[in-house]
N, C-alpha and C. Protein backbone atom coordinates (compact mmCIF):
# COMPACT_ATOMS: atom_id res chain seq x y z
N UNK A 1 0.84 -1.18 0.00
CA UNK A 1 0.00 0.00 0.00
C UNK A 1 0.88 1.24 0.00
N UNK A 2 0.78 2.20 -0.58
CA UNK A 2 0.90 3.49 -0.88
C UNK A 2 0.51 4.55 -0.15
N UNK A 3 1.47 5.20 0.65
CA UNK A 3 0.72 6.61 1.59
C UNK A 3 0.71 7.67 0.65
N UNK A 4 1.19 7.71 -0.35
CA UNK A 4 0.68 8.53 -0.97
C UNK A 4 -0.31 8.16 -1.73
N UNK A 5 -1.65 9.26 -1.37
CA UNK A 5 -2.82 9.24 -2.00
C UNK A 5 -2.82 10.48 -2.93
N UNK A 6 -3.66 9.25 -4.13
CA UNK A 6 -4.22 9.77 -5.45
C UNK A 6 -5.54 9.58 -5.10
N UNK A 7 -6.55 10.82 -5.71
CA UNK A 7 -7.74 10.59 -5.63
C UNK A 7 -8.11 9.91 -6.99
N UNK A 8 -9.37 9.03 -6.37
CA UNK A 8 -9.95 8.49 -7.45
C UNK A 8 -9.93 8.56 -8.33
N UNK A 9 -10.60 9.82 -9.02
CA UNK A 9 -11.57 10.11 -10.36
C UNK A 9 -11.02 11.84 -9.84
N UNK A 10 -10.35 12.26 -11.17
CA UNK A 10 -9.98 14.00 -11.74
C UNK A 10 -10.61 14.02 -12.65
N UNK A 11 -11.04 15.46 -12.81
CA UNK A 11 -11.94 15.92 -13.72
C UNK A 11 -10.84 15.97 -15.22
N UNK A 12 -11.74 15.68 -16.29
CA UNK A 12 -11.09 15.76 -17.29
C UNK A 12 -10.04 14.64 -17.41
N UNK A 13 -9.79 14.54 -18.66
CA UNK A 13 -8.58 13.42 -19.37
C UNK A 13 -7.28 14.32 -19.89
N UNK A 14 -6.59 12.88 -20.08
CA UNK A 14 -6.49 11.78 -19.02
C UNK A 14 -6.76 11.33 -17.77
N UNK A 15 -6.95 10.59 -17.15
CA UNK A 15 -6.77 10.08 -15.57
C UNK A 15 -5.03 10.21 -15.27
N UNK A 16 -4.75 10.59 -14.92
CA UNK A 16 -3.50 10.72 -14.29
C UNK A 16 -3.57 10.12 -12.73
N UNK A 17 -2.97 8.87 -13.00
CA UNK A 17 -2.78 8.22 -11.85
C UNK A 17 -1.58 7.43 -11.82
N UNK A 18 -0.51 7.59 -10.59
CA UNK A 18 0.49 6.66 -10.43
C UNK A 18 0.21 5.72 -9.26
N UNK A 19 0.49 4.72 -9.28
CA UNK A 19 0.55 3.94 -8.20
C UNK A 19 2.16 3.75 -7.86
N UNK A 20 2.78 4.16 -6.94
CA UNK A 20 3.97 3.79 -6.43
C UNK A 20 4.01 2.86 -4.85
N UNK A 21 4.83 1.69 -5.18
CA UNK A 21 4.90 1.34 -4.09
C UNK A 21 5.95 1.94 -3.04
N UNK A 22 5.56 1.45 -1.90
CA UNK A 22 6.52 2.11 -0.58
C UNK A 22 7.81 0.94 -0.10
N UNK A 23 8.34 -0.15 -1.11
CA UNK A 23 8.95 -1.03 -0.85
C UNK A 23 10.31 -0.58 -1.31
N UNK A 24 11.57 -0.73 -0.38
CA UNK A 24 12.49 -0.67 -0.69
C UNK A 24 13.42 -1.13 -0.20
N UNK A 25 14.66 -2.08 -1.14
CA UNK A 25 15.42 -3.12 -0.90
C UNK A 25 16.74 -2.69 -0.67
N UNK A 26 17.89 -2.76 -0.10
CA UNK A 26 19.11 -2.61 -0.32
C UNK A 26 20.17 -3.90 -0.25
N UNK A 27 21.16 -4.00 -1.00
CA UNK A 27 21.90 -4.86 -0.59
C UNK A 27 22.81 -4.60 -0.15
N UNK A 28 23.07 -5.32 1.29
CA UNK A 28 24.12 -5.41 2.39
C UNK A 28 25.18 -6.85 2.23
N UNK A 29 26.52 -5.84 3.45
CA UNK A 29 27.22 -6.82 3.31
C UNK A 29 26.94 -8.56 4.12
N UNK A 30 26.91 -9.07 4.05
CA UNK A 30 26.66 -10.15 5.12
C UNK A 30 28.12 -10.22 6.06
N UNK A 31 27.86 -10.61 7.62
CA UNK A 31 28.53 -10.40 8.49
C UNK A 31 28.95 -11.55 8.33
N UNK A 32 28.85 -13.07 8.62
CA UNK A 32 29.11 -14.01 8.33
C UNK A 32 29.45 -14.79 6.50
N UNK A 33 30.59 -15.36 6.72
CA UNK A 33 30.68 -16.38 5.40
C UNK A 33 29.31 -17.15 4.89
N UNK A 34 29.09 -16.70 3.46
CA UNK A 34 28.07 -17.14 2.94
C UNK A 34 28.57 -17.67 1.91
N UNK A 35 27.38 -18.79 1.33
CA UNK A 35 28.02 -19.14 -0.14
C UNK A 35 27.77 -18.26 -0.91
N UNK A 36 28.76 -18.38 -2.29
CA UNK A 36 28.36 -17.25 -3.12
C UNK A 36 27.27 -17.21 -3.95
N UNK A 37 25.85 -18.05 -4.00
CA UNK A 37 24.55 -17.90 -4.59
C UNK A 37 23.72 -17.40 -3.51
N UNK A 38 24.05 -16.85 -2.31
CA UNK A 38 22.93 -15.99 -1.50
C UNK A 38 23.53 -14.77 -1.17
N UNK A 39 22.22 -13.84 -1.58
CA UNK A 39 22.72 -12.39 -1.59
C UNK A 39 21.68 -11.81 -0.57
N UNK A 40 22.02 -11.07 0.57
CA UNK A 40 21.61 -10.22 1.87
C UNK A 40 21.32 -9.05 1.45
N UNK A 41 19.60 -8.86 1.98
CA UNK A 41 18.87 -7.39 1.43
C UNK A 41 19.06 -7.05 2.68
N UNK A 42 18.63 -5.73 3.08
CA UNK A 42 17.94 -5.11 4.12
C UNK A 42 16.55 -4.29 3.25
N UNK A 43 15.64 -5.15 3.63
CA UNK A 43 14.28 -4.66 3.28
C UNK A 43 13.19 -3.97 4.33
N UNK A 44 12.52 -3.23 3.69
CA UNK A 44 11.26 -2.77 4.25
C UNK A 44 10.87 -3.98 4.75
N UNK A 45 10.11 -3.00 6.15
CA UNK A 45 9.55 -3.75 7.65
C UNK A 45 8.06 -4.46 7.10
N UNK A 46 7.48 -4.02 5.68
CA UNK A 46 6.15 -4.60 5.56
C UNK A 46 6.06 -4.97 4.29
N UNK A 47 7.56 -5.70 3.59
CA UNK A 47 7.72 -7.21 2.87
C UNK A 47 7.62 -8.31 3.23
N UNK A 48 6.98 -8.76 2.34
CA UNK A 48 6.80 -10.13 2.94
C UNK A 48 8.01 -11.23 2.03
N UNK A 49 8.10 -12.16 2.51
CA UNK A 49 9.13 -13.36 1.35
C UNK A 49 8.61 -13.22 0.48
N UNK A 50 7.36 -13.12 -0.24
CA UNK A 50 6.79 -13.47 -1.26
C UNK A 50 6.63 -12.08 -2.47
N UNK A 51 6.80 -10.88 -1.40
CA UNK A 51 6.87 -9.47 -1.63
C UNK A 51 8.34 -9.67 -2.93
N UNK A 52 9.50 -9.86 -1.42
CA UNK A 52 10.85 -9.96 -1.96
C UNK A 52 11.14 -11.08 -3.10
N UNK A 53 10.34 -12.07 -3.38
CA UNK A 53 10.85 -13.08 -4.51
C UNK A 53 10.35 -11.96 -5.84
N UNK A 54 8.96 -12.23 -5.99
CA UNK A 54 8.29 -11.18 -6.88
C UNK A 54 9.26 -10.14 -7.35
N UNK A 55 9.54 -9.07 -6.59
CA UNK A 55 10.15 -7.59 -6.55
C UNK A 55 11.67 -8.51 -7.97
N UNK A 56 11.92 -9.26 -7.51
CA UNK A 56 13.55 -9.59 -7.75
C UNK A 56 13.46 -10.09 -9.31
N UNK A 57 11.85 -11.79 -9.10
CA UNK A 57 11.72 -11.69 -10.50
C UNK A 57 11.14 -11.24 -11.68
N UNK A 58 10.76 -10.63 -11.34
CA UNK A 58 9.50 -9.24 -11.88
C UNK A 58 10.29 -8.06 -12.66
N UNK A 59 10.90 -7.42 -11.97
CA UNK A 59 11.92 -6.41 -12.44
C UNK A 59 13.05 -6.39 -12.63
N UNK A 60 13.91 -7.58 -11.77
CA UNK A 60 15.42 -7.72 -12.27
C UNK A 60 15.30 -8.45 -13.14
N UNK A 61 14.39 -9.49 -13.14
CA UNK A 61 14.64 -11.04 -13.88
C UNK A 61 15.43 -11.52 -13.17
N UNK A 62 15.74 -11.79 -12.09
CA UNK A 62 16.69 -12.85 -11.42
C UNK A 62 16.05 -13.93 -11.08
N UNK A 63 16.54 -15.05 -11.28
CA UNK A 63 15.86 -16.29 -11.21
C UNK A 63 16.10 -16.69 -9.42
N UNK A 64 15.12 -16.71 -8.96
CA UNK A 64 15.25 -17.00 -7.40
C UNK A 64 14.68 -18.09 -6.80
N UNK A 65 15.58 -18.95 -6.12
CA UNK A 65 15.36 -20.30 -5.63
C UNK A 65 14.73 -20.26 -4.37
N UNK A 66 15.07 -19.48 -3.06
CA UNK A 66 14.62 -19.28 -2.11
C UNK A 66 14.58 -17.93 -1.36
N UNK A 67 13.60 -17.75 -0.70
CA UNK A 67 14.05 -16.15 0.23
C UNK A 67 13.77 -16.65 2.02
N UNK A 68 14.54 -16.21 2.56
CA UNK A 68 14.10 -16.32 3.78
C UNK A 68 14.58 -15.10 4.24
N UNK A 69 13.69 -14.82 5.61
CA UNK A 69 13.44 -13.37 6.06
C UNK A 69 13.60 -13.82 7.61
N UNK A 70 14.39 -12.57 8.45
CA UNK A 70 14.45 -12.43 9.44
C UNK A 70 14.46 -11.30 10.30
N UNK A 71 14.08 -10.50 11.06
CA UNK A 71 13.44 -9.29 11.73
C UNK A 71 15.12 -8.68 12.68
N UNK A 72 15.64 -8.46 12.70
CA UNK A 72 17.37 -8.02 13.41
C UNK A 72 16.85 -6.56 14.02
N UNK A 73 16.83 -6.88 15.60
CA UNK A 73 16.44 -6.03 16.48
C UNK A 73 17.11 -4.96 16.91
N UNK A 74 16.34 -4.07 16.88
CA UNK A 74 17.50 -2.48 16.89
C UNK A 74 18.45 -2.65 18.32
N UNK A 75 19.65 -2.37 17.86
CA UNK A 75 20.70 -1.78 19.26
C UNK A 75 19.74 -0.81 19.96
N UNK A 76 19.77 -1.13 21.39
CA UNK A 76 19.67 -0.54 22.22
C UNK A 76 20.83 0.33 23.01
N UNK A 77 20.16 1.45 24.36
CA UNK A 77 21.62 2.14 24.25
C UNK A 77 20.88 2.90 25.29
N UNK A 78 21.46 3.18 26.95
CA UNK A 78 21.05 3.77 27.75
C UNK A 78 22.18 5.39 27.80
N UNK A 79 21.17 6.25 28.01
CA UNK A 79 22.28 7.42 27.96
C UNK A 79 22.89 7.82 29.78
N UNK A 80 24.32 8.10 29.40
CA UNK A 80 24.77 7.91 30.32
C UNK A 80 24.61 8.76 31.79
N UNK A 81 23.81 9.91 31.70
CA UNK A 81 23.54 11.00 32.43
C UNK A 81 22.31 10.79 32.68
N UNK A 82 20.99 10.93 31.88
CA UNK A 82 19.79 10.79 32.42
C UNK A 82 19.37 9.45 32.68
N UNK A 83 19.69 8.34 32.41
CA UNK A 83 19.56 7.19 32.26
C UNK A 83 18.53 6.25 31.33
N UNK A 84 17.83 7.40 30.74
CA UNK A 84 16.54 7.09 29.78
C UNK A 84 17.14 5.98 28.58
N UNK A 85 16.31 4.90 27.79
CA UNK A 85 17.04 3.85 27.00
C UNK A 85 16.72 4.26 26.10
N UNK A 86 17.32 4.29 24.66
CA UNK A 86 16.91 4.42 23.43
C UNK A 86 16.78 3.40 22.81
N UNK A 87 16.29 3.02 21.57
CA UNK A 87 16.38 2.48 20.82
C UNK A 87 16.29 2.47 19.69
N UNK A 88 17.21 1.80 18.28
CA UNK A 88 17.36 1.85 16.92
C UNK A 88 16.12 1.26 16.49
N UNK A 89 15.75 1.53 15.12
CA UNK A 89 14.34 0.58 14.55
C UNK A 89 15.19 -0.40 13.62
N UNK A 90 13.95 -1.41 14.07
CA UNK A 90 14.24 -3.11 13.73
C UNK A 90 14.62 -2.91 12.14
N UNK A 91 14.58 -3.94 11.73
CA UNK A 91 15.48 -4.35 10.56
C UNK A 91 15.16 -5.51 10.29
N UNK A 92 14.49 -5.39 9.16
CA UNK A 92 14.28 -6.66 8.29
C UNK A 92 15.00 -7.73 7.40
N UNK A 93 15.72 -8.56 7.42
CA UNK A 93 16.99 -8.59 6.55
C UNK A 93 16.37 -9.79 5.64
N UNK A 94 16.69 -10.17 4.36
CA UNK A 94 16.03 -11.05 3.33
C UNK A 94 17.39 -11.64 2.58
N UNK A 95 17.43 -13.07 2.96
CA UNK A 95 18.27 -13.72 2.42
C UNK A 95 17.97 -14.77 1.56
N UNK A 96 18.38 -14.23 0.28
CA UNK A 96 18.01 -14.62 -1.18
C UNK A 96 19.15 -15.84 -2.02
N UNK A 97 18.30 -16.93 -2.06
CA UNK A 97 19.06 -18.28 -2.88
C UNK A 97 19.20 -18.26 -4.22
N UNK A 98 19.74 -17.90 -5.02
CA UNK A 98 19.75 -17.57 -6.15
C UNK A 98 20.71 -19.43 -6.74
N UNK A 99 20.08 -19.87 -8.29
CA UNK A 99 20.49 -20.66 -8.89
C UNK A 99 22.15 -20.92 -8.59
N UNK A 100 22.36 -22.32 -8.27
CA UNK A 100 23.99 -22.90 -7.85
C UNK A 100 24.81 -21.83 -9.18
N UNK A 101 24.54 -22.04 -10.02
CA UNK A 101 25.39 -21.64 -11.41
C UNK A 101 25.80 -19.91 -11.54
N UNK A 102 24.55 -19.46 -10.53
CA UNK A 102 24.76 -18.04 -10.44
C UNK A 102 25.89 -17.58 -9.50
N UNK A 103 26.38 -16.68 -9.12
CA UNK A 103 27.19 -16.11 -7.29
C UNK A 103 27.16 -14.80 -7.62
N UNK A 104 27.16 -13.76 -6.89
CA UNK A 104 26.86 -12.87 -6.21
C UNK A 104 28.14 -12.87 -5.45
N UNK A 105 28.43 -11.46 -5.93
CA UNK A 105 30.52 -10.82 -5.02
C UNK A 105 30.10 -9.62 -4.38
N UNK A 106 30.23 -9.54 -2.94
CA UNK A 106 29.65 -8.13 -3.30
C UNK A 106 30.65 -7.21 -3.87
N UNK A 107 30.89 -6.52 -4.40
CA UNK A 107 31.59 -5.31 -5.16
C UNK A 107 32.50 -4.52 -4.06
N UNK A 108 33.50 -4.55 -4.29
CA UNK A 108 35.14 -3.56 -3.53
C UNK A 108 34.90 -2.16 -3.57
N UNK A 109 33.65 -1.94 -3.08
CA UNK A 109 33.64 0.12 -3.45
C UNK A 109 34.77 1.37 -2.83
N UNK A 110 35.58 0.77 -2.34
CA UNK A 110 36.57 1.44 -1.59
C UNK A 110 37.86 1.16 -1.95
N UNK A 111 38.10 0.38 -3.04
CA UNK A 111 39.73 -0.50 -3.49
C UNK A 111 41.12 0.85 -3.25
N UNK A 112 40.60 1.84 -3.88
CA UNK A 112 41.28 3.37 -3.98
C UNK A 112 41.50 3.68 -2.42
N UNK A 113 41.13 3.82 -1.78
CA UNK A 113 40.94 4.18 0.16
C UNK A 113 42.06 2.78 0.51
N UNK A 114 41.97 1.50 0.17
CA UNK A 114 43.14 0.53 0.66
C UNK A 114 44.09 0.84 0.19
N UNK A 115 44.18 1.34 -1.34
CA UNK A 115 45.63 1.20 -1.45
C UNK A 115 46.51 2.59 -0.91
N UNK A 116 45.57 3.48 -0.70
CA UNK A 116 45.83 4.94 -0.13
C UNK A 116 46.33 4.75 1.66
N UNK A 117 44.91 4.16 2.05
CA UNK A 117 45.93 3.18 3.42
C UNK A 117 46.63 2.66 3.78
N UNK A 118 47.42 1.89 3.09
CA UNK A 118 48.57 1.13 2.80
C UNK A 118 49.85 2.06 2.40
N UNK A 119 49.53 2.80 1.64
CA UNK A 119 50.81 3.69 1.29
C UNK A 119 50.89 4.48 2.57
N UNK A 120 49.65 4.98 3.17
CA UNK A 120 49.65 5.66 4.68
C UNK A 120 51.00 5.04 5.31
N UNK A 121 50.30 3.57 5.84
CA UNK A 121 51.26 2.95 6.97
C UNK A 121 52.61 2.40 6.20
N UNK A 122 52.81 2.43 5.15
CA UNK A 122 54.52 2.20 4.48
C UNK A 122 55.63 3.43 5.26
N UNK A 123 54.57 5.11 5.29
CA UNK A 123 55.12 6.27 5.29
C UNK A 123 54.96 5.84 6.59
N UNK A 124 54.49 5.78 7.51
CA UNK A 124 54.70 5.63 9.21
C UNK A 124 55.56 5.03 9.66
N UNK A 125 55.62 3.50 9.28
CA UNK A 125 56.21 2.42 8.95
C UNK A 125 58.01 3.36 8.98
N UNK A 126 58.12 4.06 7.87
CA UNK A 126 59.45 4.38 7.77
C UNK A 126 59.80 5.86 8.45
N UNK A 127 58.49 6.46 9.06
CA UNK A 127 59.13 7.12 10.01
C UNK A 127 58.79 6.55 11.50
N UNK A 128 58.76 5.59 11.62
CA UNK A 128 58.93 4.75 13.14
C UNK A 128 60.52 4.33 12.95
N UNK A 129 60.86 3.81 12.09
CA UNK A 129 62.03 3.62 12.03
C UNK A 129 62.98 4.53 12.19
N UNK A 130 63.03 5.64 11.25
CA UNK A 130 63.75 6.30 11.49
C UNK A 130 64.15 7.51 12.63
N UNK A 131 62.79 7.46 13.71
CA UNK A 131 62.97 7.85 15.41
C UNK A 131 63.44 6.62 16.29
N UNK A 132 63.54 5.36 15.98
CA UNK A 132 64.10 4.22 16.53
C UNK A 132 65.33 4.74 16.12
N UNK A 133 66.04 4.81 14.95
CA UNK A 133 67.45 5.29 14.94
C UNK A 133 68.09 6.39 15.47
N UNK A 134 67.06 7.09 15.18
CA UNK A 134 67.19 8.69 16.02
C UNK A 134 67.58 7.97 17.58
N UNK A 135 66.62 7.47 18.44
CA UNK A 135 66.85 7.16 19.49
C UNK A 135 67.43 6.08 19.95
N UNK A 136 68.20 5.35 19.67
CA UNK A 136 69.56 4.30 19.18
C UNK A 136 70.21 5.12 19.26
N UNK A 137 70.94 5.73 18.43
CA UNK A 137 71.95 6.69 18.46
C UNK A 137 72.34 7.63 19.35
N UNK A 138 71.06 8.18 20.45
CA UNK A 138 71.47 8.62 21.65
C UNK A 138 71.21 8.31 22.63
N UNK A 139 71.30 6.52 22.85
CA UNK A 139 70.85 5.91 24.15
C UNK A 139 71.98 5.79 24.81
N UNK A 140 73.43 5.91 24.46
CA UNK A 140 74.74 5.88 24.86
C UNK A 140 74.75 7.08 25.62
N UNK A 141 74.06 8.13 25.40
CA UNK A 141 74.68 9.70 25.88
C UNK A 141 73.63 10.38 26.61
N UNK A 142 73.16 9.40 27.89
CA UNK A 142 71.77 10.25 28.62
C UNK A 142 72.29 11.39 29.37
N UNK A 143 71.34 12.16 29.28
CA UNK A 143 71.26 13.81 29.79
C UNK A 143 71.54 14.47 28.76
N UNK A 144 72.22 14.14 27.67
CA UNK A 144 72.63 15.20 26.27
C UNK A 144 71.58 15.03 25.58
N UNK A 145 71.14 16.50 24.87
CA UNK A 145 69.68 16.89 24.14
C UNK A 145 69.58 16.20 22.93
N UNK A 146 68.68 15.84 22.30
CA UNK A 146 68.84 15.20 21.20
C UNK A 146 69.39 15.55 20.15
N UNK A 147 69.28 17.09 19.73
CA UNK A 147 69.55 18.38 19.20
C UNK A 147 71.22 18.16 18.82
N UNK A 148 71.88 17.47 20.33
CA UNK A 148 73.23 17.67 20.04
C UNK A 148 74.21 16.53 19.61
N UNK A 149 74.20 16.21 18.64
CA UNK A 149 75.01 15.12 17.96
C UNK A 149 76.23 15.68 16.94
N UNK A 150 76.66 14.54 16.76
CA UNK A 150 78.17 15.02 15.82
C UNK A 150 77.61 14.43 14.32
C-alpha cells in the first residue's frame, strides 16, 4: 500500500494516476561467510518473502530459488547522564538463494581508500624507524639533548 494518495476520479482526461509502491530493498554486506549464490537485502519492515521473490523476478529477472526473512532487532543504548534507553528501529533482513550456477561478489567500493591506506602505513612504517634510529643513536649519551650530535 501506498501513503501517498491519489484521488480516485480527476476531472477531465487523461486520468492521471500513479501507483507507487513504498517497498524498498538494499543490498548489504553479510557479516558471516556465505556461499556465493545468497545475496543479503535489508528490506522494508512490511515485505513479505513473497513481496521480496516477486520484486527480484519481476523487475530484475533474477531467477530466485529461495528467500528467507528475518526481523534483526534495533541496538539498544542507555544514555549515560539521564539514564533514559533508546532504541534503533528493527530491521528486516532477506536472504536470497539464487540458482547454484549463479554467485553474487559483493563489489570492492573502496579499493582506492586501501591502497591509499597502505601507502599511509609504508610512510609511518618508515618514520617509526627512522625515530628508533634517532633514538639508538642517543641511548649511549643520557642527559645530552637530542639536538646535540656530531
Amino acid at each position: 500500500m501506498s501513503t501517498r494518495w491519489y484521488p480516485i476520479y480527476q476531472r477531465g482526461n487523461p486520468q492521471l494516476r500513479v501507483f507507487l509502491p513504498n517497498f524498498w530493498m538494499k543490498v548489504i554486506r553479510p557479516k558471516e561467510e556465505q556461499p556465493p549464490n545468497i545475496v543479503t537485502f535489508s528490506v522494508s519492515m512490511e515485505m513479505t518473502k513473497y513481496d521480496v521473490r516477486n520484486y527480484l523476478e519481476k523487475i530484475y529477472k533474477l531467477p530466485v530459488i529461495d528467500v528467507r526473512t528475518r526481523i534483526a532487532l534495533g541496538e539498544t543504548k542507555r544514555d549515560q547522564t539521564y539514564g533514559y534507553v533508546t532504541k534503533k528501529d528493527d530491521v528486516k533482513i532477506a536472504y536470497v538463494t539464487l540458482p547454484r550456477d549463479q554467485s553474487f561478489i559483493f563489489p570492492e567500493m573502496f579499493a582506492e581508500k586501501a591502497e591509499k591506506q597502505a601507502q599511509e602505513e609504508k610512510s609511518l612504517d618508515e618514520s617509526k624507524a627512522g625515530f628508533r634510529k634517532f633514538l639508538d643513536r642517543n641511548k649511549k649519551r643520557p642527559g645530552t639533548p637530542g639536538w646535540f650530535s656530531i
